[in-house]
N, C-alpha and C. Protein backbone atom coordinates (compact mmCIF):
# COMPACT_ATOMS: atom_id res chain seq x y z
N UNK A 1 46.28 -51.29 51.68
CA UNK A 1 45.63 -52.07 52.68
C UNK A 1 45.83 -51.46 54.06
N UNK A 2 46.91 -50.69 54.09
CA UNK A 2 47.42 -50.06 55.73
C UNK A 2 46.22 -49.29 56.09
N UNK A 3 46.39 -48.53 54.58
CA UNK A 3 45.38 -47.19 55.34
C UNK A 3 43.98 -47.46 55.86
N UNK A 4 43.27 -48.44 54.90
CA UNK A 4 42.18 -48.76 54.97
C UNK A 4 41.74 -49.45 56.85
N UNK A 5 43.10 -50.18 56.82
CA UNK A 5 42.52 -51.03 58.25
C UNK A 5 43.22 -50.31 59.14
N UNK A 6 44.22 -49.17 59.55
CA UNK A 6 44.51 -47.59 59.69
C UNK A 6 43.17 -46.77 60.38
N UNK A 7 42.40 -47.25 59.57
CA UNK A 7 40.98 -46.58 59.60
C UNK A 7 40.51 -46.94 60.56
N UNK A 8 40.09 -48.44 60.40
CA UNK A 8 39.16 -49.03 61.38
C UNK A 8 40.16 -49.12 62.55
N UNK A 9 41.02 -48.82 62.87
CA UNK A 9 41.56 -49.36 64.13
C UNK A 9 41.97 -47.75 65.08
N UNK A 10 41.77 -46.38 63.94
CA UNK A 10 41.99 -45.28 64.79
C UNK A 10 40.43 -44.84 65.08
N UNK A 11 39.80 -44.92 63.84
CA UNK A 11 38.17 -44.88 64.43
C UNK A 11 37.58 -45.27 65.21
N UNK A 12 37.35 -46.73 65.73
CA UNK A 12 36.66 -47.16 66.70
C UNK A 12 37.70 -47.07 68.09
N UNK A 13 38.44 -48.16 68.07
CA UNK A 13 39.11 -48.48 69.46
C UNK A 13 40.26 -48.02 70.31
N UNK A 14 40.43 -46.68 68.88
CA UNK A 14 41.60 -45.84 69.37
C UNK A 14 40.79 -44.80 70.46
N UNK A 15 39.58 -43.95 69.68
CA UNK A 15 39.01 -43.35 70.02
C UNK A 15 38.37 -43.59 71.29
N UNK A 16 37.58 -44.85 71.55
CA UNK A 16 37.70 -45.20 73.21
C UNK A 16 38.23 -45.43 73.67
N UNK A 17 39.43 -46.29 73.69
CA UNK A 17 40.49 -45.98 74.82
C UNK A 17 40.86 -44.63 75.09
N UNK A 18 40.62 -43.90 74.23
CA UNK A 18 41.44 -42.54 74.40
C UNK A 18 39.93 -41.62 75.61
N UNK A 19 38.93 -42.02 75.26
CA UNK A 19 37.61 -40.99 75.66
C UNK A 19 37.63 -41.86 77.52
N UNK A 20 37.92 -42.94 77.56
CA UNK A 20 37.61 -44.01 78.62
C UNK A 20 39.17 -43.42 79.28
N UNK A 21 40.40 -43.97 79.17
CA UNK A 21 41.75 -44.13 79.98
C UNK A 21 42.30 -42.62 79.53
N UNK A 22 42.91 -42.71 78.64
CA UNK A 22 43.90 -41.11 78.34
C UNK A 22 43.23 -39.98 79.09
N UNK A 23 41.61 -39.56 78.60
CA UNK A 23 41.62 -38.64 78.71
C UNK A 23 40.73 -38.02 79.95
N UNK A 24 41.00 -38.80 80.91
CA UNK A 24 40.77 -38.65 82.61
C UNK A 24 42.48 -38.76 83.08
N UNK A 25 42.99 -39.03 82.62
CA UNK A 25 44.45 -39.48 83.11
C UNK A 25 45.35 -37.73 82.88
N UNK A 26 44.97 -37.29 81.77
CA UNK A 26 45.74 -36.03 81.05
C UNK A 26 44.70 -34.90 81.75
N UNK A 27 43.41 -34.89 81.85
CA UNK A 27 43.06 -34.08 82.77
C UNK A 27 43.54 -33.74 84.10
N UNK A 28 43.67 -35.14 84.92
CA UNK A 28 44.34 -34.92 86.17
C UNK A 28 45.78 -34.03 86.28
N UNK A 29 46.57 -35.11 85.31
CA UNK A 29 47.64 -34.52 84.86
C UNK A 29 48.34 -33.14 85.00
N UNK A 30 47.29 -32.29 83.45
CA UNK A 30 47.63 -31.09 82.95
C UNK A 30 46.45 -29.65 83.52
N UNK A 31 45.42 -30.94 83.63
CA UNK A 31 44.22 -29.82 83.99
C UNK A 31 44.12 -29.20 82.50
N UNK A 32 42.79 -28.54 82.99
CA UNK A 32 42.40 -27.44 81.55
C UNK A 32 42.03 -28.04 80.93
N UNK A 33 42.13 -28.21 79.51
CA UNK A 33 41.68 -28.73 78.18
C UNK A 33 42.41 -29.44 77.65
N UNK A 34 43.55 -30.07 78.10
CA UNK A 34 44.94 -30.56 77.04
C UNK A 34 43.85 -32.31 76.81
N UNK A 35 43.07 -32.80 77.27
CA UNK A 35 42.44 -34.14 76.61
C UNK A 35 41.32 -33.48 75.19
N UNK A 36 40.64 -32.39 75.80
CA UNK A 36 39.92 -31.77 74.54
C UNK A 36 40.30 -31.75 72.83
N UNK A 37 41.61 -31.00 73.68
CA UNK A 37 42.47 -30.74 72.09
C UNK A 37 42.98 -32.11 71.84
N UNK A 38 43.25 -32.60 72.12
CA UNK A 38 44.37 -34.02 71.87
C UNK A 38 43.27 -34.74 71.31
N UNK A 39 41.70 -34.80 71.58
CA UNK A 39 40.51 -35.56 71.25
C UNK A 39 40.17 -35.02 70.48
N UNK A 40 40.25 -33.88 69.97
CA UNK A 40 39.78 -33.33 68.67
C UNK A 40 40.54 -33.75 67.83
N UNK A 41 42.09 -33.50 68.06
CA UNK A 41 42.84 -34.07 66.82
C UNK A 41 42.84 -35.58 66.06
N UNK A 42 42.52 -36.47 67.48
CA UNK A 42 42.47 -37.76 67.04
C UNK A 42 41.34 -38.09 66.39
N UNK A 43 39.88 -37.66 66.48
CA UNK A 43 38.53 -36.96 65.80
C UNK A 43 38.93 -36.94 64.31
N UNK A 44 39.59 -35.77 64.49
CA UNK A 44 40.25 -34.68 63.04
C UNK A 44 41.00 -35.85 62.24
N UNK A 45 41.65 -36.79 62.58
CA UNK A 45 42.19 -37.59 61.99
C UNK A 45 41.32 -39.15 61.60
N UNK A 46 40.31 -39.30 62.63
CA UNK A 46 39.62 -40.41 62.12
C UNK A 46 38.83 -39.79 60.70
N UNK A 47 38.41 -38.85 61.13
CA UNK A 47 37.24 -38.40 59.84
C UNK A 47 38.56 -38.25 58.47
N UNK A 48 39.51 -37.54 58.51
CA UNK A 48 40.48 -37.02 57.65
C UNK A 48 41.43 -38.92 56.82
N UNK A 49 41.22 -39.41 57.51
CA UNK A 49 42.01 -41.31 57.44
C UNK A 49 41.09 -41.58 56.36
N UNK A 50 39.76 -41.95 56.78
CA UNK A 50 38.65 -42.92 55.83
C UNK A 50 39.00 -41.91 54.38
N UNK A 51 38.63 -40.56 54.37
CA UNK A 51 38.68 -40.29 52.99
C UNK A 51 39.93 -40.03 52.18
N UNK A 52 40.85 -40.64 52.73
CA UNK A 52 42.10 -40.43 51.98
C UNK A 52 42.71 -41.95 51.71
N UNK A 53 41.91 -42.84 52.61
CA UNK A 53 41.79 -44.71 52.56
C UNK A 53 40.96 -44.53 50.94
N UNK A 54 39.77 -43.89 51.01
CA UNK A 54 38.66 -44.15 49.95
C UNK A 54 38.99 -43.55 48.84
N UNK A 55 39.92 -42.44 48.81
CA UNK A 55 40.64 -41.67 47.37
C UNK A 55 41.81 -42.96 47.11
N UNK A 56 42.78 -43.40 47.67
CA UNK A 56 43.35 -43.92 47.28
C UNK A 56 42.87 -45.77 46.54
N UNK A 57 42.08 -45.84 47.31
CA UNK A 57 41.29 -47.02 46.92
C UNK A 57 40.77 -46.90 45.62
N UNK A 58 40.12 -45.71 45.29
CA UNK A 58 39.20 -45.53 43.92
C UNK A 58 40.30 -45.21 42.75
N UNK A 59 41.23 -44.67 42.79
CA UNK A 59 42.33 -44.44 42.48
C UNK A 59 42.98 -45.94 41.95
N UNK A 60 43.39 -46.61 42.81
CA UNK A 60 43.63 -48.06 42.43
C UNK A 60 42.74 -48.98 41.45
N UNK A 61 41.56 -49.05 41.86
CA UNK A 61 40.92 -49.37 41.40
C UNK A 61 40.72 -49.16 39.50
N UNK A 62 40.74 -47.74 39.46
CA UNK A 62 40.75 -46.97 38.03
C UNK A 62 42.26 -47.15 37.43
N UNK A 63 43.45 -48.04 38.25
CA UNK A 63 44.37 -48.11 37.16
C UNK A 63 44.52 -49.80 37.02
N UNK A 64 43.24 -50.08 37.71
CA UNK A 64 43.12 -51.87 37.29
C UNK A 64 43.94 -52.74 38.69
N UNK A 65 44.03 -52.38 39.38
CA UNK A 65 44.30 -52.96 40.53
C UNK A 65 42.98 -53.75 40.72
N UNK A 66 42.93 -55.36 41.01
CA UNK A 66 41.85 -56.11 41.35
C UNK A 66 42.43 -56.87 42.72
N UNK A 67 43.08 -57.31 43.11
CA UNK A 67 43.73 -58.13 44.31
C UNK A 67 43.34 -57.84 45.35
N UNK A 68 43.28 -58.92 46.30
CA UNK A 68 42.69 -58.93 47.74
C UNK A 68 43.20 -57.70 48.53
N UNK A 69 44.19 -57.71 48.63
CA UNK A 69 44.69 -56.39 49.27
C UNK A 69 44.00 -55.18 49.16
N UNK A 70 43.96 -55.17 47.98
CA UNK A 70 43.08 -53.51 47.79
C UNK A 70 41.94 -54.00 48.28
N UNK A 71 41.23 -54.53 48.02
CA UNK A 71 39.89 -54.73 49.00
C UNK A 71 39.95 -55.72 50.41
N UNK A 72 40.67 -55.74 50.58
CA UNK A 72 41.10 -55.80 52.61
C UNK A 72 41.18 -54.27 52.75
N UNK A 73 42.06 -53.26 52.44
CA UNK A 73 41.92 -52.02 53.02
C UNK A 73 40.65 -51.35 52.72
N UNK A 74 40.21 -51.05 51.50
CA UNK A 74 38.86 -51.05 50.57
C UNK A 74 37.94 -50.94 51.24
N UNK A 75 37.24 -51.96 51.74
CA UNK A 75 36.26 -52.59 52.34
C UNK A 75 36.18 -51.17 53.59
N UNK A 76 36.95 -51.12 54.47
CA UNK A 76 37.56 -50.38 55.75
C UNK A 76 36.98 -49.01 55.31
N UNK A 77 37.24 -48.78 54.81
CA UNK A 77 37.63 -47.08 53.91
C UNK A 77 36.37 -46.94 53.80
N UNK A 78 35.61 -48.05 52.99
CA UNK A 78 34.30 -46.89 52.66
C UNK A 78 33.30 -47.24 53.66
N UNK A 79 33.29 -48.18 54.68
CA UNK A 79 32.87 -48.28 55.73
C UNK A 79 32.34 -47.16 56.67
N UNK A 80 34.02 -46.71 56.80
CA UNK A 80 34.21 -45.70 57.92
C UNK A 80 33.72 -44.41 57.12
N UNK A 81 34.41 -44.27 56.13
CA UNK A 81 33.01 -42.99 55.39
C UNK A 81 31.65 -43.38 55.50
N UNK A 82 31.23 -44.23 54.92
CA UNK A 82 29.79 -44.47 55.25
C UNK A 82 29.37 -43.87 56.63
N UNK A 83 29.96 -44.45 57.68
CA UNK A 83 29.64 -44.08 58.86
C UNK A 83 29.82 -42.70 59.49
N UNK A 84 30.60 -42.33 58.64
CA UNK A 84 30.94 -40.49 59.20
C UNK A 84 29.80 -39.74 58.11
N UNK A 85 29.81 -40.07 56.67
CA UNK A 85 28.60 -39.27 55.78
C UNK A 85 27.35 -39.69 57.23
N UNK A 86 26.62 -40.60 57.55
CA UNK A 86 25.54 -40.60 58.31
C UNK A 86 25.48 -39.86 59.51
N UNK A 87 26.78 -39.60 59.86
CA UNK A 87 26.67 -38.84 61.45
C UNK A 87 26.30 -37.58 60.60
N UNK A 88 27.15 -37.03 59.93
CA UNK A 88 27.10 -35.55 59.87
C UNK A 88 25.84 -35.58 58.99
N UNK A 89 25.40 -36.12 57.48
CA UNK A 89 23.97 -35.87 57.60
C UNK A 89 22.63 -35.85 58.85
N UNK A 90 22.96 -36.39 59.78
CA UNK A 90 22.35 -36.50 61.16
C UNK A 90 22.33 -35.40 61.83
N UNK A 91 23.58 -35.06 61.57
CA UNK A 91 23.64 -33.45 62.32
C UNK A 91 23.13 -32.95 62.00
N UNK A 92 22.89 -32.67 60.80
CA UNK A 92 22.23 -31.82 59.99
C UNK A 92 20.38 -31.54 59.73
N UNK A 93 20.78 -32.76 60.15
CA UNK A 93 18.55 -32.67 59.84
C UNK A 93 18.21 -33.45 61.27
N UNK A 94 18.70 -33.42 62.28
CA UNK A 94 18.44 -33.93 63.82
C UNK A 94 19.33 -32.92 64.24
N UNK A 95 19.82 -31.62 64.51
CA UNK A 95 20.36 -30.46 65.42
C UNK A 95 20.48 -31.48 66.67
N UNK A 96 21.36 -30.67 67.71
CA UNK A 96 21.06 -30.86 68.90
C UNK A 96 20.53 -29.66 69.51
């Protein structure tokens, strides 16, 4: 259940606070790129969270796990994949 709602909470609202407050704050700061990299990683980790929420979920699932829990995190997991498979198919056939 962690990972799953793990998910939804580094995906959406981590990620703007971080694009909105942190990373005007660490620019001033450090200058250069140090919000870039630090925003990629947290990126690198939203996309890298959902599919390791959604392996472990399917996983459960296949050894008979039925209980709310697994689908409180569950639910989260394939959400946030859902939503990352559509960006990057997007990329893909809409370029910028």
């Amino acid at each position: 259940m962690g990972l799953g709602l793990g998910t939804l909470l580094l995906g959406g609202p981590t990620l703007g606070i971080f694009a909105a407050v942190v990373s005007p704050a660490l620019d001033r700061t450090f200058g250069g790129n140090v919000a870039g990299i630090v925003g990629f990683c947290l990126a690198a980790a939203a996309l890298i969270l959902p599919v390791c929420a959604l392996v472990a979920g399917i996983l459960a699932l296949r050894k008979g796990e039925r209980s709310w829990v697994l689908w409180v995190g569950f639910v989260p997991a394939i959400l946030a994949c859902a939503f990352w498979a559509f960006m990057i198919v997007g990329e893909f056939l809409f370029p910028h």
